[in-house]
N, C-alpha and C. Protein backbone atom coordinates (compact mmCIF):
# COMPACT_ATOMS: atom_id res chain seq x y z
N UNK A 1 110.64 105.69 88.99
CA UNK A 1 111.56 106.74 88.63
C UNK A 1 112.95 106.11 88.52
N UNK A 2 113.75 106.22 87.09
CA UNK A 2 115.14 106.09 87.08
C UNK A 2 115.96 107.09 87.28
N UNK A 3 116.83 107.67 88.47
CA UNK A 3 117.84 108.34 88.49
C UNK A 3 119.19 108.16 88.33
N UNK A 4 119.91 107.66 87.57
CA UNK A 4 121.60 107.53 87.12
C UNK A 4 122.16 108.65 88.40
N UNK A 5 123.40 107.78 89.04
CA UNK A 5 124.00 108.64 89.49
C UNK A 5 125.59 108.34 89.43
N UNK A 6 126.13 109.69 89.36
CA UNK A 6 125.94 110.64 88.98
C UNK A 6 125.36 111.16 87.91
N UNK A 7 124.26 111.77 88.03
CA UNK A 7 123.99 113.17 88.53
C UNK A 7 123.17 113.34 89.31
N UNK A 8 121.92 111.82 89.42
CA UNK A 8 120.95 111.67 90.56
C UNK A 8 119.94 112.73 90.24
N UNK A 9 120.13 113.20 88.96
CA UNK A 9 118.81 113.66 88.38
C UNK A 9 117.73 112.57 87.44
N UNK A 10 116.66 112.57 87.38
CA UNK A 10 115.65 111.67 87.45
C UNK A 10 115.67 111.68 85.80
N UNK A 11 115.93 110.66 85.29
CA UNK A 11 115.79 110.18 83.57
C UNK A 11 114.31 109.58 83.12
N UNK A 12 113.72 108.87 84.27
CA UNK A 12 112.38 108.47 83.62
C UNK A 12 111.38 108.67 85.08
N UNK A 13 110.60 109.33 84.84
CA UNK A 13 109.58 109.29 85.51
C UNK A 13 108.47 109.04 85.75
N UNK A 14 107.72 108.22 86.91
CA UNK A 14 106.12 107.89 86.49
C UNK A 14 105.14 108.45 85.58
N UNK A 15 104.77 107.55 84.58
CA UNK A 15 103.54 108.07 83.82
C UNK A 15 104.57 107.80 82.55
N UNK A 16 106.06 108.20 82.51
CA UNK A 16 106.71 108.63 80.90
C UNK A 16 106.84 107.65 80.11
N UNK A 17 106.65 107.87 78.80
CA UNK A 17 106.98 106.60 77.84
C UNK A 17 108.33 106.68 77.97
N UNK A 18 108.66 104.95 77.97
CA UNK A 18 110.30 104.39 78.33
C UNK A 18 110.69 104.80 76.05
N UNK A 19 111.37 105.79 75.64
CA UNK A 19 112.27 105.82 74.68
C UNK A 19 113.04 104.70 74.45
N UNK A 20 113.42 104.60 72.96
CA UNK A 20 114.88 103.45 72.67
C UNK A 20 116.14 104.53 73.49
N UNK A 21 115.71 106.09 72.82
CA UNK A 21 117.20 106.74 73.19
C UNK A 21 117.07 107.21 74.96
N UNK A 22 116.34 106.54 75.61
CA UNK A 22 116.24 106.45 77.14
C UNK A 22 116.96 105.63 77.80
N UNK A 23 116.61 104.21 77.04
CA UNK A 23 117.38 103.31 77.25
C UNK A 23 118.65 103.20 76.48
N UNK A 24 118.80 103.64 75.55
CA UNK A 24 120.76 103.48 75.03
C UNK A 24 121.38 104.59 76.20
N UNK A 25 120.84 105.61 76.50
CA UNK A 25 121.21 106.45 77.26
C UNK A 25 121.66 105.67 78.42
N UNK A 26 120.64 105.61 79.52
CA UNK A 26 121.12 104.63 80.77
C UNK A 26 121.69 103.51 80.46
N UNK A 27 121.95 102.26 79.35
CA UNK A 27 122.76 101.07 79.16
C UNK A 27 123.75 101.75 78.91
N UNK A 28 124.46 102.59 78.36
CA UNK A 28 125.81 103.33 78.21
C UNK A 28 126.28 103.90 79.63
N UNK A 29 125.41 103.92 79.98
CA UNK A 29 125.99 104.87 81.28
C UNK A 29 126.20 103.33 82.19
N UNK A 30 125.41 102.44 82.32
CA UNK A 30 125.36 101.26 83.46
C UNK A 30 126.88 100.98 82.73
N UNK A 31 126.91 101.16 81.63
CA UNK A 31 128.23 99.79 80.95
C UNK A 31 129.28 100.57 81.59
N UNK A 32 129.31 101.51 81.90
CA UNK A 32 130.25 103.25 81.84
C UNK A 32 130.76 102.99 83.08
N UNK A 33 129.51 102.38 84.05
CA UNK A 33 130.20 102.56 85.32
C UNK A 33 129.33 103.41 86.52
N UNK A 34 128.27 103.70 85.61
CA UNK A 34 127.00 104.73 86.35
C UNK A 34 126.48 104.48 87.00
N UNK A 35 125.76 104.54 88.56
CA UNK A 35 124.76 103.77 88.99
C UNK A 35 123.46 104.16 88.70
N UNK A 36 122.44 102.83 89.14
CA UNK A 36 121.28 103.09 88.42
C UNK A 36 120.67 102.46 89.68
N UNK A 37 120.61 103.12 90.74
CA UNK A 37 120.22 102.85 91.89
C UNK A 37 118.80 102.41 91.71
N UNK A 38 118.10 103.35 91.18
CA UNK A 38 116.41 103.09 91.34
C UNK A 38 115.74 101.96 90.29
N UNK A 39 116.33 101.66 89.81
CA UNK A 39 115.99 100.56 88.74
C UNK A 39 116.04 99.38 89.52
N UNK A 40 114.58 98.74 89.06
CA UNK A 40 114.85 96.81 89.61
C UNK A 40 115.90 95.90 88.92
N UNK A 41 116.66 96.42 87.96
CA UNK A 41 117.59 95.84 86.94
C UNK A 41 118.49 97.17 87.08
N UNK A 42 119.57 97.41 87.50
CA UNK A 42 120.72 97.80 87.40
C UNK A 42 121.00 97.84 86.51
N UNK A 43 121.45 97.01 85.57
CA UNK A 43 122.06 97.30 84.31
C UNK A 43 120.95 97.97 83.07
N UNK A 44 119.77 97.35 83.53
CA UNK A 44 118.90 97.91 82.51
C UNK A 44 118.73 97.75 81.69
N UNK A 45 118.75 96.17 81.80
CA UNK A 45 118.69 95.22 80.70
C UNK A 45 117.45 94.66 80.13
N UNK A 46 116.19 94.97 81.63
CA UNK A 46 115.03 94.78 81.85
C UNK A 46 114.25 95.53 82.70
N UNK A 47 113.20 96.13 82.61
CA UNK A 47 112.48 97.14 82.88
C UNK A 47 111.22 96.65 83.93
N UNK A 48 110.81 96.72 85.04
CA UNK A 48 110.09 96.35 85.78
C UNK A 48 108.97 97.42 85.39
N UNK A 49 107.38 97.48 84.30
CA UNK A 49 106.97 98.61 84.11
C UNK A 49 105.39 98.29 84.85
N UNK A 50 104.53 99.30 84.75
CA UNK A 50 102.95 98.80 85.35
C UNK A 50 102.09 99.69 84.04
N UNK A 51 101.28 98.72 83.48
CA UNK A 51 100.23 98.97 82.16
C UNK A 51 99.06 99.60 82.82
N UNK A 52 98.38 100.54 82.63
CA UNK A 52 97.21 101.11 82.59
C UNK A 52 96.34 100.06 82.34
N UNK A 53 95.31 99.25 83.21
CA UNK A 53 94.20 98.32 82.28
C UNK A 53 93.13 99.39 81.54
């Protein structure tokens, strides 16, 4: 789960396909000054994800 805070409402959640406009969303906000607490990459430059085999 990615929550940006502020607002610490949840942007991606287990199971969701990661969007391009998911990610321009949160990289605007990291560049902005946002935190991106729950992310293994902060800036969100790189996505720590797990594939269904």
């Amino acid at each position: 789960m990615i929550s940006p805070y502020p607002p610490g409402v949840p942007v991606v959640a287990p199971g969701e396909v990661v969007t391009d406009e998911v990610l321009d969303y949160l990289r605007s906000g990291a560049e902005h000054g946002v935190l991106i607490p729950d992310a293994a990459d902060s800036s969100v430059r790189t996505l720590r994800v797990v594939a269904k085999a």
